[in-house]
PDB file of N, CA and C in Angstrom:
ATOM      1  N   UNK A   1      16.718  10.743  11.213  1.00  0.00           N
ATOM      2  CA  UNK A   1      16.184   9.680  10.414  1.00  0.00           C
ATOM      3  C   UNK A   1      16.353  10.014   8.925  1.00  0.00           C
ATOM      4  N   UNK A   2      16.097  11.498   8.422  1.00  0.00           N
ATOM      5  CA  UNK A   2      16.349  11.761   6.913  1.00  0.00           C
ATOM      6  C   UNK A   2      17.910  11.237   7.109  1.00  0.00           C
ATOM      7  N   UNK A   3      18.450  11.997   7.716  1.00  0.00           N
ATOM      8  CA  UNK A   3      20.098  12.173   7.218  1.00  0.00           C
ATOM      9  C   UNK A   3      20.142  10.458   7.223  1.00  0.00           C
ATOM     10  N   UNK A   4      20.188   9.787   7.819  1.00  0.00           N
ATOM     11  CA  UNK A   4      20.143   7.730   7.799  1.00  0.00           C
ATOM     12  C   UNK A   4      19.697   7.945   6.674  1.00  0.00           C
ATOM     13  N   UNK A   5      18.403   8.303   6.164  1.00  0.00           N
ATOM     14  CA  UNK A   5      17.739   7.772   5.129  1.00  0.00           C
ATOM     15  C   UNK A   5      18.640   8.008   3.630  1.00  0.00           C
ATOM     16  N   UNK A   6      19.481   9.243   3.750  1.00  0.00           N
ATOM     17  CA  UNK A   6      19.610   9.843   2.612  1.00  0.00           C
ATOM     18  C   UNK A   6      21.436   9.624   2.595  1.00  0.00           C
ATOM     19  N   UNK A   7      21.770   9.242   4.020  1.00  0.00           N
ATOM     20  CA  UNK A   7      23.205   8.660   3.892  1.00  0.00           C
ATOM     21  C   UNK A   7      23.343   7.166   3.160  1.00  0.00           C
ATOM     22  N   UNK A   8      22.044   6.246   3.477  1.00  0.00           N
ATOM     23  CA  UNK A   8      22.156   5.079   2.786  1.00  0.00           C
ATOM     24  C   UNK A   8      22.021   5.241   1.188  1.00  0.00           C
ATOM     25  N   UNK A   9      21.229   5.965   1.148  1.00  0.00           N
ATOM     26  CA  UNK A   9      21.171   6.364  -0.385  1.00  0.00           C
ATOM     27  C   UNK A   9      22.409   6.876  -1.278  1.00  0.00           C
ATOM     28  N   UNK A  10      22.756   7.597  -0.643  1.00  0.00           N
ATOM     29  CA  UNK A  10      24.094   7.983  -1.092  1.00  0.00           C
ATOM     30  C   UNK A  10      25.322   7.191  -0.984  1.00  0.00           C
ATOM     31  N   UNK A  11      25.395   6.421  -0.030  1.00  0.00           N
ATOM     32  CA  UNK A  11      26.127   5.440  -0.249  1.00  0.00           C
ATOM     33  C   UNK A  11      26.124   4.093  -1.473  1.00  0.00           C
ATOM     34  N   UNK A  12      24.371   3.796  -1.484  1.00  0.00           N
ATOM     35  CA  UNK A  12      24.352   2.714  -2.070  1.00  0.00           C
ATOM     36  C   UNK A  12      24.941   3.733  -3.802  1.00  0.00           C
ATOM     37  N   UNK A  13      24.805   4.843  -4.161  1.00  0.00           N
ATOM     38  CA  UNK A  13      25.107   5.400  -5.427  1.00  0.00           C
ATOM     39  C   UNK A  13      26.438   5.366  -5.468  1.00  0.00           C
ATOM     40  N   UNK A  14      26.820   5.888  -4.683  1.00  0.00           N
ATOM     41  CA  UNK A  14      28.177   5.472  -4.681  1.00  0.00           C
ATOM     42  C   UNK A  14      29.203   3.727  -5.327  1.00  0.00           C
ATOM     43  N   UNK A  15      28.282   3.169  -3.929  1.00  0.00           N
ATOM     44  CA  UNK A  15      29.026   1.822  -4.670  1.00  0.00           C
ATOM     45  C   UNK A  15      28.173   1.510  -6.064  1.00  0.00           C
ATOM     46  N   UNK A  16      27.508   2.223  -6.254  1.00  0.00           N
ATOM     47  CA  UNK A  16      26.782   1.559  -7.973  1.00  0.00           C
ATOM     48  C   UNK A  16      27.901   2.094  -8.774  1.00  0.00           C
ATOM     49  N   UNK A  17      28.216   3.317  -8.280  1.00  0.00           N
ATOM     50  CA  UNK A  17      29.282   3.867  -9.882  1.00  0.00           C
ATOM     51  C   UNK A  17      30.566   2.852  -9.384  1.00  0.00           C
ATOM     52  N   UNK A  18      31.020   2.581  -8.608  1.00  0.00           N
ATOM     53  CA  UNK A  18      32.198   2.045  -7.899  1.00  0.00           C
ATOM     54  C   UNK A  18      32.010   0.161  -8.624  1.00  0.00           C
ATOM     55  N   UNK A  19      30.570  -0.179  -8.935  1.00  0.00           N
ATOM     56  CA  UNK A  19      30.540  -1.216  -9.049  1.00  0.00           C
ATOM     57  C   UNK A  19      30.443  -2.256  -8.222  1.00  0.00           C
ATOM     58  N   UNK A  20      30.381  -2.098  -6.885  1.00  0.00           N
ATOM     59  CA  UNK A  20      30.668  -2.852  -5.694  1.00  0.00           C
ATOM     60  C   UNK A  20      29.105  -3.407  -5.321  1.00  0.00           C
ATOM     61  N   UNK A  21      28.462  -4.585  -5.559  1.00  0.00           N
ATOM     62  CA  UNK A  21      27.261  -4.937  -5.715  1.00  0.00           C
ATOM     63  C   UNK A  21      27.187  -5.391  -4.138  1.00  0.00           C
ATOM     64  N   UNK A  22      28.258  -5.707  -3.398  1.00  0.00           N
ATOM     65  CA  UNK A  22      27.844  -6.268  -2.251  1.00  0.00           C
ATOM     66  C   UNK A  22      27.482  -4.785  -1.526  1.00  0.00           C
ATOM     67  N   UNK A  23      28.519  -3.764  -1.359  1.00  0.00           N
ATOM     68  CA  UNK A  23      28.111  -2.640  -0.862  1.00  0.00           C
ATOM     69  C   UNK A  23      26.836  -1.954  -1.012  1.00  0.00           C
ATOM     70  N   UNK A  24      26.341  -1.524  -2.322  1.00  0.00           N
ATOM     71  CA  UNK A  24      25.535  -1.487  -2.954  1.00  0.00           C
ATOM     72  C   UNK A  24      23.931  -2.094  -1.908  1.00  0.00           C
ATOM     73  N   UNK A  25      24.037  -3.874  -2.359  1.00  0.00           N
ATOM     74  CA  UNK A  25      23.289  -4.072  -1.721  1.00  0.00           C
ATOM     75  C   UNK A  25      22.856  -4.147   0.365  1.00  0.00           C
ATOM     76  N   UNK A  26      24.143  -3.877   0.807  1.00  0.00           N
ATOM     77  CA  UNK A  26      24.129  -3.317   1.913  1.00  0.00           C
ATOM     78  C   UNK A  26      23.413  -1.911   2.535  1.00  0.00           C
ATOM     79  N   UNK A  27      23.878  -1.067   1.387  1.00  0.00           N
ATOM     80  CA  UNK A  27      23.016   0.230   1.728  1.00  0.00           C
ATOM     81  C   UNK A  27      21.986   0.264   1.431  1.00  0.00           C
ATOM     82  N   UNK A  28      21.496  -0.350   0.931  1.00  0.00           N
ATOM     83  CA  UNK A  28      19.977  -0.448   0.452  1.00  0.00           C
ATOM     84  C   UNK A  28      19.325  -1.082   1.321  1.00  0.00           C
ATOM     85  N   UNK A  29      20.507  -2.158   2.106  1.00  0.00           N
ATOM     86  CA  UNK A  29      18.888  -2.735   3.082  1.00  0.00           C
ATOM     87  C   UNK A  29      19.331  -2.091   4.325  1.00  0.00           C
ATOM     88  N   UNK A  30      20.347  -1.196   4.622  1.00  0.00           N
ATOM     89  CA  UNK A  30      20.326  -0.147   5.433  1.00  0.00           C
ATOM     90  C   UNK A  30      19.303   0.840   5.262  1.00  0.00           C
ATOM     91  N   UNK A  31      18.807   1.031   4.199  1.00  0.00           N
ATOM     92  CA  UNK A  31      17.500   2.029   4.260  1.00  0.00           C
ATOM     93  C   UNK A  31      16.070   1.264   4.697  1.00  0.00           C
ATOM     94  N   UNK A  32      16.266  -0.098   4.393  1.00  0.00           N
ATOM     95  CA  UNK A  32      15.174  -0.776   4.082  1.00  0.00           C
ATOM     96  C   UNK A  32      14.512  -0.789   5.554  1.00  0.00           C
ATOM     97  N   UNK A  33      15.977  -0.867   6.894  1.00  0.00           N
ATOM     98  CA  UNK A  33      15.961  -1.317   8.265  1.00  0.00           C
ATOM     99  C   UNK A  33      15.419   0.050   8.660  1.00  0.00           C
ATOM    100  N   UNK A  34      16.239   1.254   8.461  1.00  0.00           N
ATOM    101  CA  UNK A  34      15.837   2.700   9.102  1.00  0.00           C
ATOM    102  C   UNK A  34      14.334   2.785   8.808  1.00  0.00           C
ATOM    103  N   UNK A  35      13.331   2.752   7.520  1.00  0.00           N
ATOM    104  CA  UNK A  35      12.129   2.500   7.253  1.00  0.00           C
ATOM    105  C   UNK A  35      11.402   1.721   7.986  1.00  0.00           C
ATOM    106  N   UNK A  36      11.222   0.690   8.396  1.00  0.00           N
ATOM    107  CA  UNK A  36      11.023  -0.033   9.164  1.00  0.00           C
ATOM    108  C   UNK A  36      11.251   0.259  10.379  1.00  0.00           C
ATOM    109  N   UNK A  37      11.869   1.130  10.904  1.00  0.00           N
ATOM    110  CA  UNK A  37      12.038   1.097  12.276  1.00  0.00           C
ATOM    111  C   UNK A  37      11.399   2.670  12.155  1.00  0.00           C
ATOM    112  N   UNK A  38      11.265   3.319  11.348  1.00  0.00           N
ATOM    113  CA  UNK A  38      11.081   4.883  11.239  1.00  0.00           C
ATOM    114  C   UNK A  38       9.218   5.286  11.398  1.00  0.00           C
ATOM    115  N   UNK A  39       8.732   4.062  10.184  1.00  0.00           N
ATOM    116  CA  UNK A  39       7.723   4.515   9.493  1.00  0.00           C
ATOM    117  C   UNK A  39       6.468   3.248   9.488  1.00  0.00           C
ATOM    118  N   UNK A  40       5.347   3.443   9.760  1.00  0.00           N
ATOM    119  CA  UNK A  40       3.871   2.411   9.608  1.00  0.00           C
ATOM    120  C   UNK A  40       4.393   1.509   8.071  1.00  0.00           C
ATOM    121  N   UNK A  41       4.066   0.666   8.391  1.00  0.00           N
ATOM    122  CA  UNK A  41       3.523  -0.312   6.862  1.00  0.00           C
ATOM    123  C   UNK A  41       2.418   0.419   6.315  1.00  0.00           C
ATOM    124  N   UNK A  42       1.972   0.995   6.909  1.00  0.00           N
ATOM    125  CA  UNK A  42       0.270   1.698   6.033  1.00  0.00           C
ATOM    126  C   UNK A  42       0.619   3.064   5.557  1.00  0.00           C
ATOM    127  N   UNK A  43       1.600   3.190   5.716  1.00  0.00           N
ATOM    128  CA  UNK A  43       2.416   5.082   5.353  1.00  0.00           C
ATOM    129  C   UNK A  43       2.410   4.841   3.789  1.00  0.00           C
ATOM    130  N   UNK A  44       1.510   5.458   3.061  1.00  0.00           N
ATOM    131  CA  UNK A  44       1.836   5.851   1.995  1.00  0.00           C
ATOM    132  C   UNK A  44       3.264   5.749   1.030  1.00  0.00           C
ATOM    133  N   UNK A  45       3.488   7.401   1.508  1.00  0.00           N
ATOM    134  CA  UNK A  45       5.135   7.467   1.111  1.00  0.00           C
ATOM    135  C   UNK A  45       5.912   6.771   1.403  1.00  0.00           C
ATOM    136  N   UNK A  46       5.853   6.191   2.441  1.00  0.00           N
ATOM    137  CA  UNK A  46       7.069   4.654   3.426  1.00  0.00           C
ATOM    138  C   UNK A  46       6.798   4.062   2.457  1.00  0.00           C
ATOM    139  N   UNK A  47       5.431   3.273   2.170  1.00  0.00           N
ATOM    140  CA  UNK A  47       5.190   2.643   0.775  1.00  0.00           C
ATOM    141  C   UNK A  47       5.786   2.405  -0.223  1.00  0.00           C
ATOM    142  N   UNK A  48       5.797   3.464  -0.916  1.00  0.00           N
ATOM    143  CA  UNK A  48       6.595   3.953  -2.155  1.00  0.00           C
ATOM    144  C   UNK A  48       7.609   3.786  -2.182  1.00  0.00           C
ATOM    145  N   UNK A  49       8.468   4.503  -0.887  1.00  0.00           N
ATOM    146  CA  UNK A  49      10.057   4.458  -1.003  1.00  0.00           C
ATOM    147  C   UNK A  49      10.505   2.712  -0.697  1.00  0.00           C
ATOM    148  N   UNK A  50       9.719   1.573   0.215  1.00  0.00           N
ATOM    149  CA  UNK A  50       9.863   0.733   0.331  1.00  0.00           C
ATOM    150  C   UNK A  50       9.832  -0.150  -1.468  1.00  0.00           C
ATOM    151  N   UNK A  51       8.893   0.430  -2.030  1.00  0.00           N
ATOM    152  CA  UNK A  51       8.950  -0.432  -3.541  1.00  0.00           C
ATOM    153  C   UNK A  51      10.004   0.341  -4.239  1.00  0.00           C
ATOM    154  N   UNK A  52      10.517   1.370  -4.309  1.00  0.00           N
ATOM    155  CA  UNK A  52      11.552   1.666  -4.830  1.00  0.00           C
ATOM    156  C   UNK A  52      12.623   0.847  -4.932  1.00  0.00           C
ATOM    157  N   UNK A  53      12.661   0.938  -3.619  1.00  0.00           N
ATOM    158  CA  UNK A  53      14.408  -0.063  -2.543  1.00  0.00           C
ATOM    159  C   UNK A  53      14.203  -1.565  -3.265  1.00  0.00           C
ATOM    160  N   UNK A  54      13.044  -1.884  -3.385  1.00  0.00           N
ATOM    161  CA  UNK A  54      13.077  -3.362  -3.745  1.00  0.00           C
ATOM    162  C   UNK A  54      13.112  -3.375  -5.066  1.00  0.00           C
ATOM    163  N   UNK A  55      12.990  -2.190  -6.005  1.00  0.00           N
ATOM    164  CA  UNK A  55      13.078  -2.449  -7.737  1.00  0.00           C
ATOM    165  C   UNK A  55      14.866  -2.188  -7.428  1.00  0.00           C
ATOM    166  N   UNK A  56      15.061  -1.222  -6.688  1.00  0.00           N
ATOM    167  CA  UNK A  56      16.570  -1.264  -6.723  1.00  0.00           C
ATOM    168  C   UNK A  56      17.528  -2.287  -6.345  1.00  0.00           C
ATOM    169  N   UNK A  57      16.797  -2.615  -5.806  1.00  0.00           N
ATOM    170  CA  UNK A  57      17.774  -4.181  -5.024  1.00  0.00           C
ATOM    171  C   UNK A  57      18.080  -4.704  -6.108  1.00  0.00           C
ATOM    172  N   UNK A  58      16.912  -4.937  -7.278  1.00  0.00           N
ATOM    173  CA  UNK A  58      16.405  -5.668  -8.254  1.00  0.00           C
ATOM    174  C   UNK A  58      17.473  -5.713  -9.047  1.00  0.00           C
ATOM    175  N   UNK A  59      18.108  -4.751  -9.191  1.00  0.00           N
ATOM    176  CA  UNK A  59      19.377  -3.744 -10.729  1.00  0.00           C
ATOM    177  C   UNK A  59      20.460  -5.096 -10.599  1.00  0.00           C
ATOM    178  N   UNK A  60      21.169  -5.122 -11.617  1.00  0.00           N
ATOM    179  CA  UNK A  60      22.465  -5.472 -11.058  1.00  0.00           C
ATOM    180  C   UNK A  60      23.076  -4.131 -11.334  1.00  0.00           C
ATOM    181  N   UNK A  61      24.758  -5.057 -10.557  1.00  0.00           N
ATOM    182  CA  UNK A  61      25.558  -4.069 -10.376  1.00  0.00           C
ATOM    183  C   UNK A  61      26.634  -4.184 -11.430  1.00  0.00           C
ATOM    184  N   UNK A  62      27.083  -4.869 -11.592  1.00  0.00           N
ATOM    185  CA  UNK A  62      27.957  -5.517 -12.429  1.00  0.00           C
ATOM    186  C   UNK A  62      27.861  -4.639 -13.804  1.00  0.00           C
ATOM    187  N   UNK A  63      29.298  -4.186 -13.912  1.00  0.00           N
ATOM    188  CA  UNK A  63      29.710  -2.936 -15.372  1.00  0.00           C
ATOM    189  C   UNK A  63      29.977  -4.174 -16.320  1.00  0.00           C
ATOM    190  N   UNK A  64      29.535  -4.092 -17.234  1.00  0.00           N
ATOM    191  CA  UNK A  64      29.620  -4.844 -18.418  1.00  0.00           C
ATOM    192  C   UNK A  64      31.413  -4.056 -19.389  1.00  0.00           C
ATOM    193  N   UNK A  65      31.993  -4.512 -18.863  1.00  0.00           N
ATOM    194  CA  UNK A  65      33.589  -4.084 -19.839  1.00  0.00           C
ATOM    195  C   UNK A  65      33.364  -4.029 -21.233  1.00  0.00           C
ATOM    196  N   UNK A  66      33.923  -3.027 -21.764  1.00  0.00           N
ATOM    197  CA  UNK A  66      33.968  -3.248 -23.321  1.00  0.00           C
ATOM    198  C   UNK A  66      34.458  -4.176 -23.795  1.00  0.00           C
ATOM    199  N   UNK A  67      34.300  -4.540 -25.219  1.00  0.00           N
ATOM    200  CA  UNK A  67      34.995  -5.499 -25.857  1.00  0.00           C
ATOM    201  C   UNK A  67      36.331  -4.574 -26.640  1.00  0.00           C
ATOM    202  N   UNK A  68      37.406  -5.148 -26.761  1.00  0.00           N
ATOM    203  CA  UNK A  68      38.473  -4.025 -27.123  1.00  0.00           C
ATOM    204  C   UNK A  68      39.702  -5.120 -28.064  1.00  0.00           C
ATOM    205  N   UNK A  69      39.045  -6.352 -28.170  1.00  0.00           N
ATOM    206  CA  UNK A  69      39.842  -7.392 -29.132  1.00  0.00           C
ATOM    207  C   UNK A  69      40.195  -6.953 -30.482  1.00  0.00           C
ATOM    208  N   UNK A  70      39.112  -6.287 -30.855  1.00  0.00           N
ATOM    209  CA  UNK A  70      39.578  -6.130 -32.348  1.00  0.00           C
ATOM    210  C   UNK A  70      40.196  -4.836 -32.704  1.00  0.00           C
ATOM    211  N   UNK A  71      39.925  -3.787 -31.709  1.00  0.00           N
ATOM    212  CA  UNK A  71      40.870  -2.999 -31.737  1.00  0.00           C
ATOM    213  C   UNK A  71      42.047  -2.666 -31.725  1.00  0.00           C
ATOM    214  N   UNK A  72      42.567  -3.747 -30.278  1.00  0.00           N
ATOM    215  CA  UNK A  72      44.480  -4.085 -29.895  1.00  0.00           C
ATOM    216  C   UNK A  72      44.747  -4.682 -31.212  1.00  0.00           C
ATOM    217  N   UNK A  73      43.585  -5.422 -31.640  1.00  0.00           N
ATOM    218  CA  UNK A  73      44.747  -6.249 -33.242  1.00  0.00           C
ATOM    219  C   UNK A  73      44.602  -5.003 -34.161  1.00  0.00           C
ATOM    220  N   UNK A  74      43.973  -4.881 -34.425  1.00  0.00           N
ATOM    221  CA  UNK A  74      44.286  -3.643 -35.169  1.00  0.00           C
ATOM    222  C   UNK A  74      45.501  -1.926 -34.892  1.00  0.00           C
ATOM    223  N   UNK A  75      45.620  -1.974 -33.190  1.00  0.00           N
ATOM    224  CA  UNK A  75      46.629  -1.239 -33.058  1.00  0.00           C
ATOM    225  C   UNK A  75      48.147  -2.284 -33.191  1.00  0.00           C
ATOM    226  N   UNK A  76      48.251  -3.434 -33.124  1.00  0.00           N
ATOM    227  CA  UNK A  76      49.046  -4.225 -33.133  1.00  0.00           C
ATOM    228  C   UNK A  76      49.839  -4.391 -34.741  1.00  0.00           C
ATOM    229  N   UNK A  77      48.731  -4.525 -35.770  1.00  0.00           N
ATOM    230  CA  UNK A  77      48.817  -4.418 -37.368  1.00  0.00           C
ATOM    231  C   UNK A  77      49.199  -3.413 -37.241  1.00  0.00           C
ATOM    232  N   UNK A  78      48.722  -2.472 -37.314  1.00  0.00           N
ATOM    233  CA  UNK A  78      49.728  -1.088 -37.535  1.00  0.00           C
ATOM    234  C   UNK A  78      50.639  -0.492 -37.071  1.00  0.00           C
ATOM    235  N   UNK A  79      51.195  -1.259 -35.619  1.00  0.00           N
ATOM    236  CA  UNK A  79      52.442  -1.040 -35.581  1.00  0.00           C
ATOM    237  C   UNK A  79      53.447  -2.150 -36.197  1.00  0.00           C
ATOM    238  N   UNK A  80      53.081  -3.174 -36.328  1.00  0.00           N
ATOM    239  CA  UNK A  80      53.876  -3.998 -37.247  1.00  0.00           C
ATOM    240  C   UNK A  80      54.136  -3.161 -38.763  1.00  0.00           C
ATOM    241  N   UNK A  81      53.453  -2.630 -39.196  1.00  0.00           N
ATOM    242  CA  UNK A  81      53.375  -1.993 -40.835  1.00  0.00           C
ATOM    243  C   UNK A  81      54.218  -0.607 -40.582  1.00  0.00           C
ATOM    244  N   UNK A  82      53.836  -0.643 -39.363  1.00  0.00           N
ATOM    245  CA  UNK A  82      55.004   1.214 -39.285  1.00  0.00           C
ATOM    246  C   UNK A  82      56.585   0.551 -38.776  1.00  0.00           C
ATOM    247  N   UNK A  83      56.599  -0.788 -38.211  1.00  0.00           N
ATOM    248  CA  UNK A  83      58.071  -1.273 -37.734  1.00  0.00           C
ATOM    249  C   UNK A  83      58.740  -1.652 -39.349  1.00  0.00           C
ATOM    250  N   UNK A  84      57.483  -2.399 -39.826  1.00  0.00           N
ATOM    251  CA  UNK A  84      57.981  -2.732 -41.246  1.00  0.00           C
ATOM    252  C   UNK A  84      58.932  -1.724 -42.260  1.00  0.00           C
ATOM    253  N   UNK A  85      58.318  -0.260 -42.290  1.00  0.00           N
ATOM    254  CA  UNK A  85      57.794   0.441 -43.040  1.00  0.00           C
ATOM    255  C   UNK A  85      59.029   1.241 -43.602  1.00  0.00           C
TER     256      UNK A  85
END
């Protein structure tokens, strides 16, 4: 039941750095099911780790890309001025 518990976990980290929000939210309610099938609603710690899973659900996943527009024009100007040059 740990190793379930701590394989979903590791998975859902995984797809967080990976970016993959559907995966992501898959492993998470893969933990959510092993809990539930593992542990009382009145368990304390089950408790806890159950409000965890649900602030995590909560995250997005989605990497916000840099903005990099004004940079390419600016590497773009200066190779025009060095073709010029």
């Amino acid at each position: 039941m740990r190793l379930t518990l701590d394989g979903s976990l590791q998975q859902a980290q995984l797809a967080l750095m990976q970016g993959r929000a559907k995966a992501y939210q898959q492993a998470l309610d893969n933990a959510r099911t092993t809990l539930a099938q593992w542990f009382r609603e009145d368990e304390p710690r089950a408790a806890q780790m159950r409000k965890a899973l649900k602030e995590l659900g909560g995250s997005s996943v989605a990497q916000a890309l840099p903005e990099i527009g004004a940079g390419l024009a600016a590497i773009e100007e200066l190779k025009r001025k060095e073709g010029g040059a």
